[in-house]
N, C-alpha and C. Protein backbone atom coordinates (compact mmCIF):
# COMPACT_ATOMS: atom_id res chain seq x y z
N UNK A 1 122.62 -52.75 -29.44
CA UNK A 1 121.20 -52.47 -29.34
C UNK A 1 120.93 -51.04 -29.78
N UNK A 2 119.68 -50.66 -30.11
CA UNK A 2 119.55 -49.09 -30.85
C UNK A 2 119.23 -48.70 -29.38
N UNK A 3 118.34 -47.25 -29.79
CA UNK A 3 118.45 -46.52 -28.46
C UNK A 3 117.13 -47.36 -27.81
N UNK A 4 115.82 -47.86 -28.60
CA UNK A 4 115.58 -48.34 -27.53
C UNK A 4 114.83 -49.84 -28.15
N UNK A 5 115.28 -51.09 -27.05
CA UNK A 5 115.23 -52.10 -28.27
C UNK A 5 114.28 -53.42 -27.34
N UNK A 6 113.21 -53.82 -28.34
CA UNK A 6 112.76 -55.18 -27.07
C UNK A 6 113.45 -55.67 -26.79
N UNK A 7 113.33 -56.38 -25.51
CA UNK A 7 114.39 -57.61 -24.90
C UNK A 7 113.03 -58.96 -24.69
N UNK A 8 112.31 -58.55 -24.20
CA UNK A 8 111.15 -59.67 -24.01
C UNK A 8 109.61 -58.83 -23.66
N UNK A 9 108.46 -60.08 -23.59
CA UNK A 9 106.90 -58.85 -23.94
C UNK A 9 106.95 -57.79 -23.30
N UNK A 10 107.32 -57.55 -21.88
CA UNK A 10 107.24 -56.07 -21.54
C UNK A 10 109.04 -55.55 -21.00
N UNK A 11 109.85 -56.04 -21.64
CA UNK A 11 111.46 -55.65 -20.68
C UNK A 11 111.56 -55.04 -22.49
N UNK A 12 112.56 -53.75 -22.04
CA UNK A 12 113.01 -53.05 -22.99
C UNK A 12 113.95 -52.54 -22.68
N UNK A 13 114.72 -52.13 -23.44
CA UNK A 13 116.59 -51.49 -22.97
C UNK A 13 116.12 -50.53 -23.86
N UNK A 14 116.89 -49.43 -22.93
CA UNK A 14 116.61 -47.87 -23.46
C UNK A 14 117.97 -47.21 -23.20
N UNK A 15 119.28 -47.22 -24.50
CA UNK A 15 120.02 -46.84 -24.23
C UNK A 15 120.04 -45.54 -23.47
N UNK A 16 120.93 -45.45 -22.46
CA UNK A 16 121.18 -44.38 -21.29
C UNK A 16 120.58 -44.47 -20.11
N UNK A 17 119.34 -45.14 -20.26
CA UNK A 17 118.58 -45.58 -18.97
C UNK A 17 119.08 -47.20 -18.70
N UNK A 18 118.91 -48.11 -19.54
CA UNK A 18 119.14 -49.35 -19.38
C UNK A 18 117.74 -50.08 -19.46
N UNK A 19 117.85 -51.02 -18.28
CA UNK A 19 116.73 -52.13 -18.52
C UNK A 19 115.39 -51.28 -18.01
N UNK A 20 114.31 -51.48 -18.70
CA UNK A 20 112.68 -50.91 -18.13
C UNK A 20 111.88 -52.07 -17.85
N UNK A 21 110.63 -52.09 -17.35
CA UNK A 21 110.14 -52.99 -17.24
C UNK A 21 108.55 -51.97 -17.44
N UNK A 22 108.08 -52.71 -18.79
CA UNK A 22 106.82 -51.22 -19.03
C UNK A 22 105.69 -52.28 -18.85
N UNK A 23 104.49 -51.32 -18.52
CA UNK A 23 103.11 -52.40 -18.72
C UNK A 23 102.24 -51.20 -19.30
N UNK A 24 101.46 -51.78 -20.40
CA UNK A 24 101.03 -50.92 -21.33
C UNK A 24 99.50 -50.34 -21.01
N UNK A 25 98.78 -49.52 -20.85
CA UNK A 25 98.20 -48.76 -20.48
C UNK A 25 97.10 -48.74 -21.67
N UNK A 26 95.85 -48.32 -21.34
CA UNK A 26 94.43 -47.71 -22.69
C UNK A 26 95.43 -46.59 -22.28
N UNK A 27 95.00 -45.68 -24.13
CA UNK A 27 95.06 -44.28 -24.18
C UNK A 27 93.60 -43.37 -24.29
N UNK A 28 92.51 -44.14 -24.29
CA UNK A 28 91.37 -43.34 -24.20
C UNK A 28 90.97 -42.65 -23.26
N UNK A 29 90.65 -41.48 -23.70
CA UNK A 29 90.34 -40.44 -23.13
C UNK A 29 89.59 -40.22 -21.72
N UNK A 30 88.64 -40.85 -21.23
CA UNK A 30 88.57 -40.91 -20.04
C UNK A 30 88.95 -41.61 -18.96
N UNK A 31 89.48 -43.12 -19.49
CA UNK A 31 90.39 -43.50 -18.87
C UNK A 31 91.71 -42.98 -18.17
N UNK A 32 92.07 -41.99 -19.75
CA UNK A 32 93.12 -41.02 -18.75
C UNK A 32 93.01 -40.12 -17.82
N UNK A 33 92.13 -38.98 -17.85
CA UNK A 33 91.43 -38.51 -17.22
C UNK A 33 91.09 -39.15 -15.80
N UNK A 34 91.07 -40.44 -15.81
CA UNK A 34 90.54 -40.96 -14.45
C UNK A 34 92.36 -41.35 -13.96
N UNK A 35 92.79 -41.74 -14.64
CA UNK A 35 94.20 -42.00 -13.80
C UNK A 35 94.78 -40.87 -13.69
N UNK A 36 95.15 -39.77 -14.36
CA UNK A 36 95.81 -38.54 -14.23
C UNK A 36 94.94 -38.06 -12.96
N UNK A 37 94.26 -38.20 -12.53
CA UNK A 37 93.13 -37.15 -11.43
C UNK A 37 93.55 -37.93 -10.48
N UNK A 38 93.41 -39.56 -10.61
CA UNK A 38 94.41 -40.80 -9.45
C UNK A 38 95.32 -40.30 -8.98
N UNK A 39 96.33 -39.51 -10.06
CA UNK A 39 97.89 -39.91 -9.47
C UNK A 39 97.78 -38.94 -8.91
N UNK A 40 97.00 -37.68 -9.39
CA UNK A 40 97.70 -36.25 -8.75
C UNK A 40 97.04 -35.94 -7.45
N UNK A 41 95.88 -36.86 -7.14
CA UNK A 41 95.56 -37.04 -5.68
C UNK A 41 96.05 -37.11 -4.75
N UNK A 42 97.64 -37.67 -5.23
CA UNK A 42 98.88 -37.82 -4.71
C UNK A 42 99.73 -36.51 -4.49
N UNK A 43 99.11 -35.41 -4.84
CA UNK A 43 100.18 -34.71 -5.33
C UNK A 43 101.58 -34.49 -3.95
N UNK A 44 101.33 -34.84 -3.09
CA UNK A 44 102.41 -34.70 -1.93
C UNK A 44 103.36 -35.59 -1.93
N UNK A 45 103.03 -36.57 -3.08
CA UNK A 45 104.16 -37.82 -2.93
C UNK A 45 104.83 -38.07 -4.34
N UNK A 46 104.04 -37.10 -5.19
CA UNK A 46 104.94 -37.42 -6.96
C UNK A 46 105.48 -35.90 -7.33
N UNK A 47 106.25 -36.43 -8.36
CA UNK A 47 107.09 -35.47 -9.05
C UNK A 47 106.45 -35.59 -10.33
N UNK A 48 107.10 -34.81 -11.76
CA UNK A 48 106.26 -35.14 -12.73
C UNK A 48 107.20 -33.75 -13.38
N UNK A 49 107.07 -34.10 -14.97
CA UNK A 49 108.31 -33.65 -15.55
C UNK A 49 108.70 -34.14 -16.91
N UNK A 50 109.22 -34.05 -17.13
CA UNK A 50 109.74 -34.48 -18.41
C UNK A 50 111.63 -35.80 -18.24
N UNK A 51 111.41 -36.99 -18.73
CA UNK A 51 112.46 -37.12 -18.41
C UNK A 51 113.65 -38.05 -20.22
N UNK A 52 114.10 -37.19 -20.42
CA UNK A 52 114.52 -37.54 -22.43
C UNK A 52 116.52 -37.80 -21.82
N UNK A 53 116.82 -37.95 -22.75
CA UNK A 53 118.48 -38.05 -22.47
C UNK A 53 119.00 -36.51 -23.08
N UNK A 54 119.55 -36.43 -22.38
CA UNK A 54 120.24 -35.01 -22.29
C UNK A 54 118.97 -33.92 -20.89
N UNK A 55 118.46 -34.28 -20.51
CA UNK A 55 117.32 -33.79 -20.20
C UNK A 55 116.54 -34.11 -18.79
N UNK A 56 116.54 -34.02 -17.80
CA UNK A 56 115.45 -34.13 -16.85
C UNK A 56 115.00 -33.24 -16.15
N UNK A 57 113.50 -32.93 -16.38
CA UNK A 57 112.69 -31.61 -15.23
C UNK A 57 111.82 -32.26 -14.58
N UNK A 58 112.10 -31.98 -12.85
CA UNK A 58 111.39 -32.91 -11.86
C UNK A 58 110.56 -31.57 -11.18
N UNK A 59 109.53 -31.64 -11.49
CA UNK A 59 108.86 -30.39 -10.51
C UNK A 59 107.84 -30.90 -9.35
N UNK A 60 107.64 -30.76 -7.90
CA UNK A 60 107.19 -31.07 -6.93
C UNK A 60 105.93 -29.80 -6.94
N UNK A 61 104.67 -30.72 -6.73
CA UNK A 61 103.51 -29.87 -7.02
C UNK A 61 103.63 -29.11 -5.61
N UNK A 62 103.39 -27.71 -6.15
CA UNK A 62 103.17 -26.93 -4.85
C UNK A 62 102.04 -27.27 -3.98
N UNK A 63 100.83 -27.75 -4.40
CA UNK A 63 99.70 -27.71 -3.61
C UNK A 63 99.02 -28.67 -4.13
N UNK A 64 97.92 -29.19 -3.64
CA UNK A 64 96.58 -29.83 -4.90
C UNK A 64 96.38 -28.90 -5.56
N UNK A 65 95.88 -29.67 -6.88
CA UNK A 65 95.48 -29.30 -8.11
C UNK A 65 94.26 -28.24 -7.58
N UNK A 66 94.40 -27.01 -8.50
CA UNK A 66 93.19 -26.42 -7.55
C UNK A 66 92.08 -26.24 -9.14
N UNK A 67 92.69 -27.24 -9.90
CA UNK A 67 91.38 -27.21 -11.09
C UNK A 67 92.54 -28.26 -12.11
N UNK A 68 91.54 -29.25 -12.60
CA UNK A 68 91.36 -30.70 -13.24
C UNK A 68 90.41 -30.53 -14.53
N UNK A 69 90.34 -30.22 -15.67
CA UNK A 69 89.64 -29.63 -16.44
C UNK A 69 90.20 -30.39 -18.05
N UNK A 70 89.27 -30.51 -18.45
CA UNK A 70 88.89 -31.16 -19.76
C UNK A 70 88.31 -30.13 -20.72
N UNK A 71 89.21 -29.72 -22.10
CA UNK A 71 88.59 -29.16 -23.17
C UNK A 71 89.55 -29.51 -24.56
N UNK A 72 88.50 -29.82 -25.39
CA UNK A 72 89.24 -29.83 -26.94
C UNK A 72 90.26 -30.97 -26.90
N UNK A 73 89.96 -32.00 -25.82
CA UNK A 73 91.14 -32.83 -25.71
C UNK A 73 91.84 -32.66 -24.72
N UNK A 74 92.25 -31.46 -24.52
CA UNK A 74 93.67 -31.20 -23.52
C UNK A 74 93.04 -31.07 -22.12
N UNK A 75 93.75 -31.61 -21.53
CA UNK A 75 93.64 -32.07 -20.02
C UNK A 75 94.56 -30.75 -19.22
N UNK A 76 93.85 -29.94 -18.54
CA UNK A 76 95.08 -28.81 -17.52
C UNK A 76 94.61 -29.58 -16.09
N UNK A 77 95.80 -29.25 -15.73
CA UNK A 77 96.22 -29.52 -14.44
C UNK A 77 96.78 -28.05 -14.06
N UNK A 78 95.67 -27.85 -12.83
CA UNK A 78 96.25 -26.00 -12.37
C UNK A 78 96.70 -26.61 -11.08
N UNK A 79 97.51 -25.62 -10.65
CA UNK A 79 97.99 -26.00 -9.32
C UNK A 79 97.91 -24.33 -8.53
N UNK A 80 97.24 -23.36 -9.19
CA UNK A 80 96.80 -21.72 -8.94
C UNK A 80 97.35 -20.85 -10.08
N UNK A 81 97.95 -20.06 -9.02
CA UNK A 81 98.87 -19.23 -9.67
C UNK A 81 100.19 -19.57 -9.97
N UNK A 82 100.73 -20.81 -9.25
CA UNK A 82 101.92 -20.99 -9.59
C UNK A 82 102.63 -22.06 -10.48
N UNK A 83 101.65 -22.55 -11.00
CA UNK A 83 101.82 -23.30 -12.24
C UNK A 83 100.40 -24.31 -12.87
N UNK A 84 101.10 -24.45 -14.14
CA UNK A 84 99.67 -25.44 -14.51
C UNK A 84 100.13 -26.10 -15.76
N UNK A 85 100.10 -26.97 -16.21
CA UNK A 85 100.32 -27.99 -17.22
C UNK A 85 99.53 -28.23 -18.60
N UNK A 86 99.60 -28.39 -19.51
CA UNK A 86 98.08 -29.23 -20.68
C UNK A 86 98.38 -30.84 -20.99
N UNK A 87 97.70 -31.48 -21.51
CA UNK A 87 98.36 -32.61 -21.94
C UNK A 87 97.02 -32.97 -23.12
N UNK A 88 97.53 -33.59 -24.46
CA UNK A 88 96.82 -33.95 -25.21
C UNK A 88 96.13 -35.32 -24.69
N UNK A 89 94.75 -35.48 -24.66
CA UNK A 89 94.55 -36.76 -23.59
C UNK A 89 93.44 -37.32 -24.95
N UNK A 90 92.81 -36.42 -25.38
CA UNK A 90 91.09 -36.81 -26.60
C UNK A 90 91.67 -36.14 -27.92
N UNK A 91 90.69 -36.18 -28.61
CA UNK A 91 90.15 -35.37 -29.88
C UNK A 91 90.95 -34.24 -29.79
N UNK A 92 91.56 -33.06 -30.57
CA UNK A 92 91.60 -32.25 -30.21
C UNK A 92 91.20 -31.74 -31.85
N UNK A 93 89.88 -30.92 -31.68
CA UNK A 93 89.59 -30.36 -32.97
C UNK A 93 89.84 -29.02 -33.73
N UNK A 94 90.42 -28.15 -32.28
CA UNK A 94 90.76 -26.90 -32.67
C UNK A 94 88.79 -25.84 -33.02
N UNK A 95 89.06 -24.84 -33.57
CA UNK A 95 88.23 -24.13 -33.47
C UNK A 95 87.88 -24.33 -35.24
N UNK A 96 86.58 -23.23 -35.64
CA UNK A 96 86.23 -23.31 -36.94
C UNK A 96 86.90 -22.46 -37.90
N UNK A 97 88.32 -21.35 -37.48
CA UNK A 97 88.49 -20.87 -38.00
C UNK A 97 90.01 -21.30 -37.92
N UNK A 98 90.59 -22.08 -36.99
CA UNK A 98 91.26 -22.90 -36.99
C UNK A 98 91.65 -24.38 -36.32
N UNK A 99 91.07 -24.73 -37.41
CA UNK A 99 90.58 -26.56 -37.39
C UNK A 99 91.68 -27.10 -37.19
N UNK A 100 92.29 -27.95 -36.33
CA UNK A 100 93.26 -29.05 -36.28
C UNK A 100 93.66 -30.17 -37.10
N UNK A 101 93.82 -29.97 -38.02
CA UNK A 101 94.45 -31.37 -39.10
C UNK A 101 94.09 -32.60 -38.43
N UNK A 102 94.14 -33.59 -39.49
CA UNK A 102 94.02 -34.85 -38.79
C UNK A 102 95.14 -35.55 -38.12
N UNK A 103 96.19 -35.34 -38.80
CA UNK A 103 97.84 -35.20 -39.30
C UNK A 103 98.13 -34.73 -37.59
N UNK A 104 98.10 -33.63 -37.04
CA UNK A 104 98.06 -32.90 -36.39
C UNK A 104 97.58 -33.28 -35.12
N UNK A 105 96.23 -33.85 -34.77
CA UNK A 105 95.46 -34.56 -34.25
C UNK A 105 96.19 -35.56 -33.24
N UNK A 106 96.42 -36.48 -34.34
CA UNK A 106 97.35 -37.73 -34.22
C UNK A 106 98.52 -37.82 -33.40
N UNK A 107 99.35 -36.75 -33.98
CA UNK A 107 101.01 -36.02 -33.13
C UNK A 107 100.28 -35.71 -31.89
N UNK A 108 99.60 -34.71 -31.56
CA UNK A 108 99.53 -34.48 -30.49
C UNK A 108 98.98 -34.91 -29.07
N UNK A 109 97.94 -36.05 -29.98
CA UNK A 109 97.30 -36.93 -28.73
C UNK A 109 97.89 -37.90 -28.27
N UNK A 110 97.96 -38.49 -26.58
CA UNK A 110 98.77 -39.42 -26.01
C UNK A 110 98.18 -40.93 -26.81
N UNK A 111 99.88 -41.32 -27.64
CA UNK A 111 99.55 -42.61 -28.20
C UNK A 111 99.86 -43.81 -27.45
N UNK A 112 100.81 -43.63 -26.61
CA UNK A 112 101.17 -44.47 -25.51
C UNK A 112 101.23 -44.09 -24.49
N UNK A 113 101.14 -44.54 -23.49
CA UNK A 113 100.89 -44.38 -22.17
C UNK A 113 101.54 -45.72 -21.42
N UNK A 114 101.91 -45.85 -20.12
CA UNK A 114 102.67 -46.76 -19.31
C UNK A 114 103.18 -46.90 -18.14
N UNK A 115 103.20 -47.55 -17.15
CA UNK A 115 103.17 -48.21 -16.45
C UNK A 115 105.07 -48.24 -16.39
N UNK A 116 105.76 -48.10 -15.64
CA UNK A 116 107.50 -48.62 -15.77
C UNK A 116 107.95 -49.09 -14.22
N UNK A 117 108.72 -49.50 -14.44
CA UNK A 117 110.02 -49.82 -13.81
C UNK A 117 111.62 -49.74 -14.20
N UNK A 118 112.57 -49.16 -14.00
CA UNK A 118 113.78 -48.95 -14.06
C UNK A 118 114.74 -49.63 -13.32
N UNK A 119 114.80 -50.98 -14.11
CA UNK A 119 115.77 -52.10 -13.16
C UNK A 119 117.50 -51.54 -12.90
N UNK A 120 118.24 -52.51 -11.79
CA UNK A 120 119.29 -52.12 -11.74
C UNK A 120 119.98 -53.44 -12.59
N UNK A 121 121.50 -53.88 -12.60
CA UNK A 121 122.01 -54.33 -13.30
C UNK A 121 121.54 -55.94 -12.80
N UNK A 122 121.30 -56.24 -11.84
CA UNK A 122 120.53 -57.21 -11.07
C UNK A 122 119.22 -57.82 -11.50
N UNK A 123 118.53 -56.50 -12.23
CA UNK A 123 117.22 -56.68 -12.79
C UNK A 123 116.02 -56.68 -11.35
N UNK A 124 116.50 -55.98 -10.36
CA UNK A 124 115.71 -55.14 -9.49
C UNK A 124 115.28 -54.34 -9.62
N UNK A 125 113.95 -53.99 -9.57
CA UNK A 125 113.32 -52.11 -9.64
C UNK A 125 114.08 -51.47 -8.83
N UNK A 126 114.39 -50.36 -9.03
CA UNK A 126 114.97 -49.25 -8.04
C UNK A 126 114.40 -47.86 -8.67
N UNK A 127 113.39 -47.69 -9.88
CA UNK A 127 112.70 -46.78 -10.04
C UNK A 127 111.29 -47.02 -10.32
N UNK A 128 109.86 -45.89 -10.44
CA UNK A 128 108.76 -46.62 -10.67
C UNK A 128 107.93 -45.32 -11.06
N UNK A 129 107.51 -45.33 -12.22
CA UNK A 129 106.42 -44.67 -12.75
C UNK A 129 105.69 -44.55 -13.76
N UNK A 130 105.58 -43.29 -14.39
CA UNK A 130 104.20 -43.56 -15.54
C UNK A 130 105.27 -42.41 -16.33
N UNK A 131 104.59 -42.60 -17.94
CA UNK A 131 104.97 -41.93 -18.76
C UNK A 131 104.30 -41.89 -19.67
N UNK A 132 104.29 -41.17 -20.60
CA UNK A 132 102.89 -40.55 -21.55
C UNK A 132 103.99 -40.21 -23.29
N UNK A 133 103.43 -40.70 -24.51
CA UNK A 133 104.14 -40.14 -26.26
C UNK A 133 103.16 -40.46 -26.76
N UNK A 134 103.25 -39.19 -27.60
CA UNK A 134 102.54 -38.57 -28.22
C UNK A 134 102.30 -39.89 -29.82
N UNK A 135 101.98 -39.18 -30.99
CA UNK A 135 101.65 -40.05 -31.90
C UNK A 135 103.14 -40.15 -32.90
N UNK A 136 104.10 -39.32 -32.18
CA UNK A 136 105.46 -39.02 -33.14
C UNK A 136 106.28 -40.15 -31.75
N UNK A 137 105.74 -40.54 -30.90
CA UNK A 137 106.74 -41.62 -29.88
C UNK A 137 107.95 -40.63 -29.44
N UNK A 138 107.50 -39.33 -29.39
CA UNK A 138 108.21 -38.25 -28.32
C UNK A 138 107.54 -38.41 -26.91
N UNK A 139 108.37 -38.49 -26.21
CA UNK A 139 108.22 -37.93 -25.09
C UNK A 139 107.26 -36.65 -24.39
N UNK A 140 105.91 -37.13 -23.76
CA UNK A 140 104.89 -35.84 -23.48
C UNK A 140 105.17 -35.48 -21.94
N UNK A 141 105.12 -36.65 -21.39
CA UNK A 141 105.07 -36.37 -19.77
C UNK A 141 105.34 -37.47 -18.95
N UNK A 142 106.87 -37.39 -17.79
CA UNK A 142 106.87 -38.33 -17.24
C UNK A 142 106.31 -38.37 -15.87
N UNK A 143 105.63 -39.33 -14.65
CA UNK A 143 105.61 -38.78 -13.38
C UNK A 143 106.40 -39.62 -12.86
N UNK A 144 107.10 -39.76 -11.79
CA UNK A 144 107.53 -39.94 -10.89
C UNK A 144 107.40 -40.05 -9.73
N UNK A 145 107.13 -41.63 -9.51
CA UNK A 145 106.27 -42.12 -8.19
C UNK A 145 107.04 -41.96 -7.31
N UNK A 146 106.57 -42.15 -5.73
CA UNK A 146 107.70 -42.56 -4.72
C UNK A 146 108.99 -43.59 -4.68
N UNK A 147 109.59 -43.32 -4.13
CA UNK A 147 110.99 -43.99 -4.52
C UNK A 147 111.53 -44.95 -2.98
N UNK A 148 111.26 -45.95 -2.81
CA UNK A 148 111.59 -46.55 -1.43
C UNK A 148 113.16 -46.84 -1.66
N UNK A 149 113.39 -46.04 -2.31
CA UNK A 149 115.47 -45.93 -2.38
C UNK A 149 115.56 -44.75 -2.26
N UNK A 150 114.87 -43.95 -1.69
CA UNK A 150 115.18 -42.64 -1.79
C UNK A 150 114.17 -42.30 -0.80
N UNK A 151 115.42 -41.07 -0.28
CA UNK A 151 114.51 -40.23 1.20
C UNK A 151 113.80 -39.39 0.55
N UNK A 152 113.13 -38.69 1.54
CA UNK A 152 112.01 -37.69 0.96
C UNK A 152 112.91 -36.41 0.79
N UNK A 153 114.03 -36.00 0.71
CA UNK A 153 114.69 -35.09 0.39
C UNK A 153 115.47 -35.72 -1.35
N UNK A 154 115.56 -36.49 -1.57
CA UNK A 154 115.55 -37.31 -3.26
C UNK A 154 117.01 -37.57 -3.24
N UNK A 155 117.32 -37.70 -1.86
CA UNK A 155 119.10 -38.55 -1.46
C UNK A 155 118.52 -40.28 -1.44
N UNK A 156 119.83 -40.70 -1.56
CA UNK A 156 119.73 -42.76 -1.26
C UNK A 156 119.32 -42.71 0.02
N UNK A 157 118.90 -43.67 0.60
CA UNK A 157 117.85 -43.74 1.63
C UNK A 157 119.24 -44.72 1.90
N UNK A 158 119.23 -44.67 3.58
CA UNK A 158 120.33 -45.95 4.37
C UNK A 158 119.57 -46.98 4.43
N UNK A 159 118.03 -46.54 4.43
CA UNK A 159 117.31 -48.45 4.40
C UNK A 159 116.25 -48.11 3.42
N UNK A 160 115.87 -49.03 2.81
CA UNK A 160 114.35 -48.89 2.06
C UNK A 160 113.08 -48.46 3.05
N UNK A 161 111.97 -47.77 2.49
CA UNK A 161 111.19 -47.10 2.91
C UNK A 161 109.62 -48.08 2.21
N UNK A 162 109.91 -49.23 2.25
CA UNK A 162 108.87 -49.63 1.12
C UNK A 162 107.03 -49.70 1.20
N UNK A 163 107.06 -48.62 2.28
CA UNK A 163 105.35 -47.88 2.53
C UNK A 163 105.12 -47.15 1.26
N UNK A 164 106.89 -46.29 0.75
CA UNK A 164 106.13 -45.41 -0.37
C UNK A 164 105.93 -46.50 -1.46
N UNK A 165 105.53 -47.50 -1.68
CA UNK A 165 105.15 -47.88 -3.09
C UNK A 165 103.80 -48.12 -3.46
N UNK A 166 103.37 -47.44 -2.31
CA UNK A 166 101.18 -47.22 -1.90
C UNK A 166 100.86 -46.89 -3.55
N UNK A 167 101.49 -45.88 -3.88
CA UNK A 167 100.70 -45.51 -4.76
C UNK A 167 101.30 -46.60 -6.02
N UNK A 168 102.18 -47.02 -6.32
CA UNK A 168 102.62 -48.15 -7.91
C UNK A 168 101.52 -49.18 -7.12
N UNK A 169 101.28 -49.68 -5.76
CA UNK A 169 100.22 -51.13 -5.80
C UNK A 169 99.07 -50.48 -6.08
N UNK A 170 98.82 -49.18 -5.98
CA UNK A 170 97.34 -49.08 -6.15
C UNK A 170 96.75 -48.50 -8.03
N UNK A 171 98.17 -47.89 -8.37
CA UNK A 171 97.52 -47.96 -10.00
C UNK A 171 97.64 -48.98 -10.93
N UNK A 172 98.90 -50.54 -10.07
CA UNK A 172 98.60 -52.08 -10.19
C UNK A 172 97.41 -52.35 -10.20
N UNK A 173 96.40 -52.10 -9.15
CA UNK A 173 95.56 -52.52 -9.19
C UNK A 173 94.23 -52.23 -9.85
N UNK A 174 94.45 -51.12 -9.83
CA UNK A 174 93.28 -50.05 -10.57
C UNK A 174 93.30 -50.11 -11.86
N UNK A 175 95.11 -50.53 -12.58
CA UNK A 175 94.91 -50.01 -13.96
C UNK A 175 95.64 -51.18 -14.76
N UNK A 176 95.96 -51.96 -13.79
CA UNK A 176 96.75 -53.09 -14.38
C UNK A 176 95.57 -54.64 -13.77
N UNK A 177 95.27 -54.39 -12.93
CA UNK A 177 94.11 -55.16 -12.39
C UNK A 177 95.00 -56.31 -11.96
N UNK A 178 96.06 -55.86 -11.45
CA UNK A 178 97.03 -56.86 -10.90
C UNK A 178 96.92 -56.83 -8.90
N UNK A 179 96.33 -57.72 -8.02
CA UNK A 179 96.15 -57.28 -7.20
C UNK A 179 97.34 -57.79 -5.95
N UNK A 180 98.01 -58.59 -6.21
CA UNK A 180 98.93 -58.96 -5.35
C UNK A 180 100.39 -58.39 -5.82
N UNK A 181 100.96 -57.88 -4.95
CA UNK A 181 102.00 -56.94 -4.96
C UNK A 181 102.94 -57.94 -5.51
N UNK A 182 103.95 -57.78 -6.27
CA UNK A 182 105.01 -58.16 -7.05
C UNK A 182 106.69 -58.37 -5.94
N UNK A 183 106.76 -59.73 -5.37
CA UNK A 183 107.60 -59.63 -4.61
C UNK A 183 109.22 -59.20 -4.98
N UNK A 184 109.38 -58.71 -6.58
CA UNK A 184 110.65 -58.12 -7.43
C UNK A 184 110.38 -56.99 -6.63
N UNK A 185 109.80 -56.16 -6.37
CA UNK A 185 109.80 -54.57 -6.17
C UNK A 185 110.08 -54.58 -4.79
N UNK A 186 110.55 -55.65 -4.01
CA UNK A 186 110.82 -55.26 -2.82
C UNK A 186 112.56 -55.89 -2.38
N UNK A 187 113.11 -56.35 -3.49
CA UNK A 187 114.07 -56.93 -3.76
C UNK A 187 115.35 -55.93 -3.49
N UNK A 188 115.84 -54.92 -4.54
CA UNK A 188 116.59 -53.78 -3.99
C UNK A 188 116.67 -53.38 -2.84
N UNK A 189 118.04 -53.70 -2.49
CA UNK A 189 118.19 -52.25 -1.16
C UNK A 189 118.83 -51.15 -1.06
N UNK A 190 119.24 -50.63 -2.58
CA UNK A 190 120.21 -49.30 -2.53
C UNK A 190 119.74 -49.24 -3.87
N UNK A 191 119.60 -47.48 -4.19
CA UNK A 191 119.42 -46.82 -5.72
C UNK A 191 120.80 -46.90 -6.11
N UNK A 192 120.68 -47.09 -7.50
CA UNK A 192 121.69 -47.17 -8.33
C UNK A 192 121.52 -46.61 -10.07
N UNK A 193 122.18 -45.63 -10.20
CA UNK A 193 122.01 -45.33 -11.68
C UNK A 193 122.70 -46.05 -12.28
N UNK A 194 121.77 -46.74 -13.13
CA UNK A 194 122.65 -47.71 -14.29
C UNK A 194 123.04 -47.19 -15.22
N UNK A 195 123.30 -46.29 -15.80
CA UNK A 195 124.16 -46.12 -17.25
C UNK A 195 124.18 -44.85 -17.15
């Protein structure tokens, strides 16, 4: 299989990760805007980061967002003084003295967006979140939902915790318009890195 290859409409193998289970997402602009402002409502229960092979940055928001802001496209997420994010979400036209290509445009705005799961060899979830590529199908931004295989210190949990999956049923429902919880996601009882 290449690095990352269909298996069926939404299961995909992503060499180094293994099996996913994606559900595909609008990329328009206020739509995102309304789920990015969703998740980080959360901010006490997600991580969010970047996650590529060779590569993972998991950062735990210090606080709520203390500013949610829309310009030229790019979406910031402040969290104060101690950090803050952009993300290409719209249009981004740049200024009149330097205009943004169309070329340019394209690369940098979120072309996919998604919905995942990270099965084990079983084809159980044992991971769950969202992820964001650009118009080059790089990698922009992953988050990282609660983990009912994992304690709140980000060790294997001795039993599942499966209250934290509040927030995957509720952007099911909100953004997948799926309203009855998926009895696979309660299947696992131990995290396991597959590959």
């Amino acid at each position: 299989m290449t690095a990352t290859t269909a298996v069926a409409d939404n299961l995909i193998y992503e060499e180094g990760t293994g099996y996913l289970e994606v559900f595909p997402l609008l990329v328009e602009e206020h739509y995102l805007l309304c789920l990015l402002t969703d998740v980080f409502a959360f901010w006490q229960q997600i991580q969010f980061g970047i996650l590529i092979q060779g590569s993972v940055i998991e950062f735990t928001p210090p606080n709520a967002p203390s500013l949610i802001k829309l310009k030229d496209g790019y979406l910031t997420i402040s969290f104060g003084l101690s950090s803050h994010f952009h993300l290409c979400i719209g249009k981004n036209i740049g200024t009149k003295r330097f205009p943004t290509s169309e070329s340019l445009q394209k690369t940098r705005r979120v072309a996919r967006a998604e919905l995942y799961r990270i099965l084990n060899p079983a084809m159980e979830p044992t991971s769950w979140g969202l992820r964001f590529f650009n118009g080059k199908n790089e990698q922009m931004l992953t988050i990282f939902l609660p983990n009912p295989l994992l304690s709140d210190c980000h060790k294997i949990a001795k039993q599942p915790d499966y209250t934290k999956l509040e927030l995957w049923l509720l952007l099911r429902l909100r953004y997948l318009n799926l309203s009855e919880p998926d009895p696979r996601d309660y299947l696992a009882k131990r995290f396991i890195h597959c590959c």
